[in-house]
Protein backbone atom coordinates (compact mmCIF):
# COMPACT_ATOMS: atom_id res chain seq x y z
CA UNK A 1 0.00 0.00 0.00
CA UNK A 2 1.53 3.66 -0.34
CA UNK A 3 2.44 6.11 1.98
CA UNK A 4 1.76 9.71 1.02
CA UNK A 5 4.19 12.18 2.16
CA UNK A 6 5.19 15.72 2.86
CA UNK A 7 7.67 17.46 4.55
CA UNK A 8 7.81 20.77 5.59
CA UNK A 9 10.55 22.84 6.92
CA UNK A 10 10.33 26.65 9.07
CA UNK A 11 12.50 28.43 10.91
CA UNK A 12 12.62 27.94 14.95
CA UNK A 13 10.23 31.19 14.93
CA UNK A 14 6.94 31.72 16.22
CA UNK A 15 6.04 33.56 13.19
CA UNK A 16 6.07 29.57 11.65
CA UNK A 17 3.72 28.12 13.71
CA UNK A 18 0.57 29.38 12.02
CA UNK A 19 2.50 28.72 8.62
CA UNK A 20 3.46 25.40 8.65
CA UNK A 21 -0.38 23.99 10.87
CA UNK A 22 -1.87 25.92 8.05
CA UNK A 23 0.53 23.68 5.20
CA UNK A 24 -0.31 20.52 7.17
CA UNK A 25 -4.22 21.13 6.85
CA UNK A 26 -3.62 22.35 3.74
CA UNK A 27 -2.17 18.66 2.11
CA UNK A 28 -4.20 16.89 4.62
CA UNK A 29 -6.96 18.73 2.68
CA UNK A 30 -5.21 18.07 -0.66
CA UNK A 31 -4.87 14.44 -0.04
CA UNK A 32 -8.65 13.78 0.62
CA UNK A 33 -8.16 13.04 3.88
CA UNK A 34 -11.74 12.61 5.11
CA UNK A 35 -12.01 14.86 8.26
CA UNK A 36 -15.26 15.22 9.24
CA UNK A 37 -16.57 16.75 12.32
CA UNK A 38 -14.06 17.41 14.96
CA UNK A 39 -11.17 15.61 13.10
CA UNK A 40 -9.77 18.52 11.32
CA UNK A 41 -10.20 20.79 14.32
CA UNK A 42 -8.28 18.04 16.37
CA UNK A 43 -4.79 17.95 13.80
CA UNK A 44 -5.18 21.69 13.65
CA UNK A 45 -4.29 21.44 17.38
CA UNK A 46 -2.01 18.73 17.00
CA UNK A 47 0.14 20.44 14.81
CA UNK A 48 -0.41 23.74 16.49
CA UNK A 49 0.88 22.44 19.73
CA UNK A 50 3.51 19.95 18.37
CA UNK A 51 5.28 22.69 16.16
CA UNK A 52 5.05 25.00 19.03
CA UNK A 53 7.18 23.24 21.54
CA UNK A 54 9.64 22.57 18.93
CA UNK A 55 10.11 26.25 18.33
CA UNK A 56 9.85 27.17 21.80
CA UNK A 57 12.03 24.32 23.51
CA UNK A 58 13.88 23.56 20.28
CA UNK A 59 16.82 25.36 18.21
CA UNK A 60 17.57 25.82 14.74
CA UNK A 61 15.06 24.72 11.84
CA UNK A 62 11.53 22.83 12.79
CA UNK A 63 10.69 19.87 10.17
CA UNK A 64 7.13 18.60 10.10
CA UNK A 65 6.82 15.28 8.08
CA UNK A 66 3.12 14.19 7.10
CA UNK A 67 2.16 10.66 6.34
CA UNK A 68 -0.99 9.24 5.00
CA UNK A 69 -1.99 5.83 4.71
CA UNK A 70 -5.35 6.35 2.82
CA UNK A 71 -5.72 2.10 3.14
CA UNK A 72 -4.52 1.80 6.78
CA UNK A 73 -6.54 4.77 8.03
CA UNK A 74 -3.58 6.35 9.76
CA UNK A 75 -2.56 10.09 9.11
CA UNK A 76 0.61 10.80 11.40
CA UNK A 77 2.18 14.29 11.70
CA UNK A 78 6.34 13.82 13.44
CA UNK A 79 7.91 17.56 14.11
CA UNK A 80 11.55 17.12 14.36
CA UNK A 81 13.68 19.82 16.46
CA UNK A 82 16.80 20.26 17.45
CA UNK A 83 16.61 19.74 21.20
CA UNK A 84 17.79 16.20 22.09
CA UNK A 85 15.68 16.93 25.61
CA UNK A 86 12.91 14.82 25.45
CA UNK A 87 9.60 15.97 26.24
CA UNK A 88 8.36 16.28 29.64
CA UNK A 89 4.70 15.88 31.03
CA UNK A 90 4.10 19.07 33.84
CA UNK A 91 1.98 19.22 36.60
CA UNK A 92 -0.31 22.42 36.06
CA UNK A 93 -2.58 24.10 38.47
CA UNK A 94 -5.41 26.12 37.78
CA UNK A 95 -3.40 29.20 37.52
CA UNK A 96 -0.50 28.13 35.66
CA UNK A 97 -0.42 29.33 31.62
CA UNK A 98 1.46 26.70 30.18
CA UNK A 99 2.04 23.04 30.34
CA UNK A 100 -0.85 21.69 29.08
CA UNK A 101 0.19 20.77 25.62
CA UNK A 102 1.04 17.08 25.69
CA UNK A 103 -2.17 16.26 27.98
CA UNK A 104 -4.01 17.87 24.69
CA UNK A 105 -2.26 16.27 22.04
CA UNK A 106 -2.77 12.48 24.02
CA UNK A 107 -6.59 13.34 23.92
CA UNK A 108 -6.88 14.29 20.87
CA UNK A 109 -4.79 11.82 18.64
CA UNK A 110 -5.20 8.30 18.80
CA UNK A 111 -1.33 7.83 19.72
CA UNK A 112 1.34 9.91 21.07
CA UNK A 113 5.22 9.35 21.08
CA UNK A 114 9.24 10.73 20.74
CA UNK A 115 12.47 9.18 20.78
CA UNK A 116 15.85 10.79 19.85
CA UNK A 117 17.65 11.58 16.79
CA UNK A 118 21.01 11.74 15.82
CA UNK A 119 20.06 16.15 15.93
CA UNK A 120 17.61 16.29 18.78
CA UNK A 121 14.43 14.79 19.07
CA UNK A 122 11.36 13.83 16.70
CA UNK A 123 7.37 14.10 18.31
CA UNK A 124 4.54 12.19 16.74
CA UNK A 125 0.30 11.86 16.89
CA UNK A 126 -1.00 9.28 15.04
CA UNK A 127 -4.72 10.04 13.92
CA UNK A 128 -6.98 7.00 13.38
CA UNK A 129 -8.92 8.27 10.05
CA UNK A 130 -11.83 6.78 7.92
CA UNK A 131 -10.78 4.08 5.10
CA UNK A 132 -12.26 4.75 1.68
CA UNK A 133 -14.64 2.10 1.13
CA UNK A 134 -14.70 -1.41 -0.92
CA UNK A 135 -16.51 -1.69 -4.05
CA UNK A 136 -19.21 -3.65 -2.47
CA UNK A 137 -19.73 0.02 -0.02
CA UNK A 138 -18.76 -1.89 2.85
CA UNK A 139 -16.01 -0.01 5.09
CA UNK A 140 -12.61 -1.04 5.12
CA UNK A 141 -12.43 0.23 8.55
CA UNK A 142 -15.09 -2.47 10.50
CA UNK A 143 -13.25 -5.23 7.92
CA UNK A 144 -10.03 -4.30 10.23
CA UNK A 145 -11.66 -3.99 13.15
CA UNK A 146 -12.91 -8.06 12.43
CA UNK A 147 -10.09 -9.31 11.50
CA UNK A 148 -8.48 -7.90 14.48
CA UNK A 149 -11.23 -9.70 16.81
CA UNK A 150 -12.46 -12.32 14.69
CA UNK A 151 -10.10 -15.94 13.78
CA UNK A 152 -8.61 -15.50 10.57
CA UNK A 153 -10.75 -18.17 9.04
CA UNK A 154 -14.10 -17.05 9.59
CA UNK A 155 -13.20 -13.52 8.56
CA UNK A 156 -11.65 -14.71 5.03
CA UNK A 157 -15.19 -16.67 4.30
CA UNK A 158 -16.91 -13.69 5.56
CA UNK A 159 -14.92 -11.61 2.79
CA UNK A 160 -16.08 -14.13 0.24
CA UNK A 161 -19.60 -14.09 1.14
CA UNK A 162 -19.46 -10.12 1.18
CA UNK A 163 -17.96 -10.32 -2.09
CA UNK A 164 -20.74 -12.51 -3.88
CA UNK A 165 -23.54 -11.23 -1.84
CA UNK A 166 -22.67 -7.86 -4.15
CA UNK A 167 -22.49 -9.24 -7.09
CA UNK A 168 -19.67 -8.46 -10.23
């Protein structure tokens, strides 16, 4: 299956944030990525708050890499900085103004991770998106979802049955 990909790369400047969320909605957008409802305003934040650290805690050039896996359902945004620091979940109280950005992007993506780099670190949400549907309009999204609960056996005859129950 392919990967769609972009990569997009902004000076450690606030003055890039709004720039390079508004590139990533942008070929999100370009892509077909379906998001409906609250799914675009949730990557808009993503992004927002992702590229944001980097320039604020990072140094030197911000890279954003988009992937789309139209067949997998999986859109993932990674924002590479240069700050090998990794990042660091706060305790906030009521009155504090910052700190909140990683408890936001873990409930609002379906996963959330970083590791290192050989130049600082890299930051990733994975969004769970819809899967374009099978000629027979059945979603390729619950056909995961079965085989990922159902034995392998059953679900192959199940595809088969799908399959003729729709005809040519």
């Amino acid at each position: 299956m392919t990967t769609r990909r972009a990569r997009i790369v902004v000076p450690g400047d606030l003055s890039a944030i709004a720039f390079a969320r508004d590139r990533v909605l942008t070929q999100a957008a370009r892509w077909g990525v379906p998001l409906a409802g609250g799914d675009g305003e949730a990557v808009k934040q993503v992004a927002s708050e992702l590229i944001n650290n980097a320039v604020v805690h990072g140094s030197g050039l911000v890279t954003v890499g988009l992937y789309y896996q139209p067949h997998e359902g999986r859109l993932l945004l990674v924002v590479h900085d240069g700050n090998p620091e990794l990042p660091k979940h706060r305790r906030v109280t009521a009155e504090d103004e910052s700190g909140r950005g990683l408890a936001i992007v873990r409930a609002l993506a379906s996963r959330l991770g970083w590791e290192p780099t050989e130049r600082g670190k890299k930051v990733w949400a994975q969004f769970d998106v819809p899967v374009r549907t099978t000629k027979t309009g059945r979603s390729v999204l619950l056909w995961r979802r079965m085989r990922a609960f159902a034995p392998l056996s059953y679900v192959h005859n199940l595809r088969t049955h799908l399959a003729t129950a729709a005809g040519p």
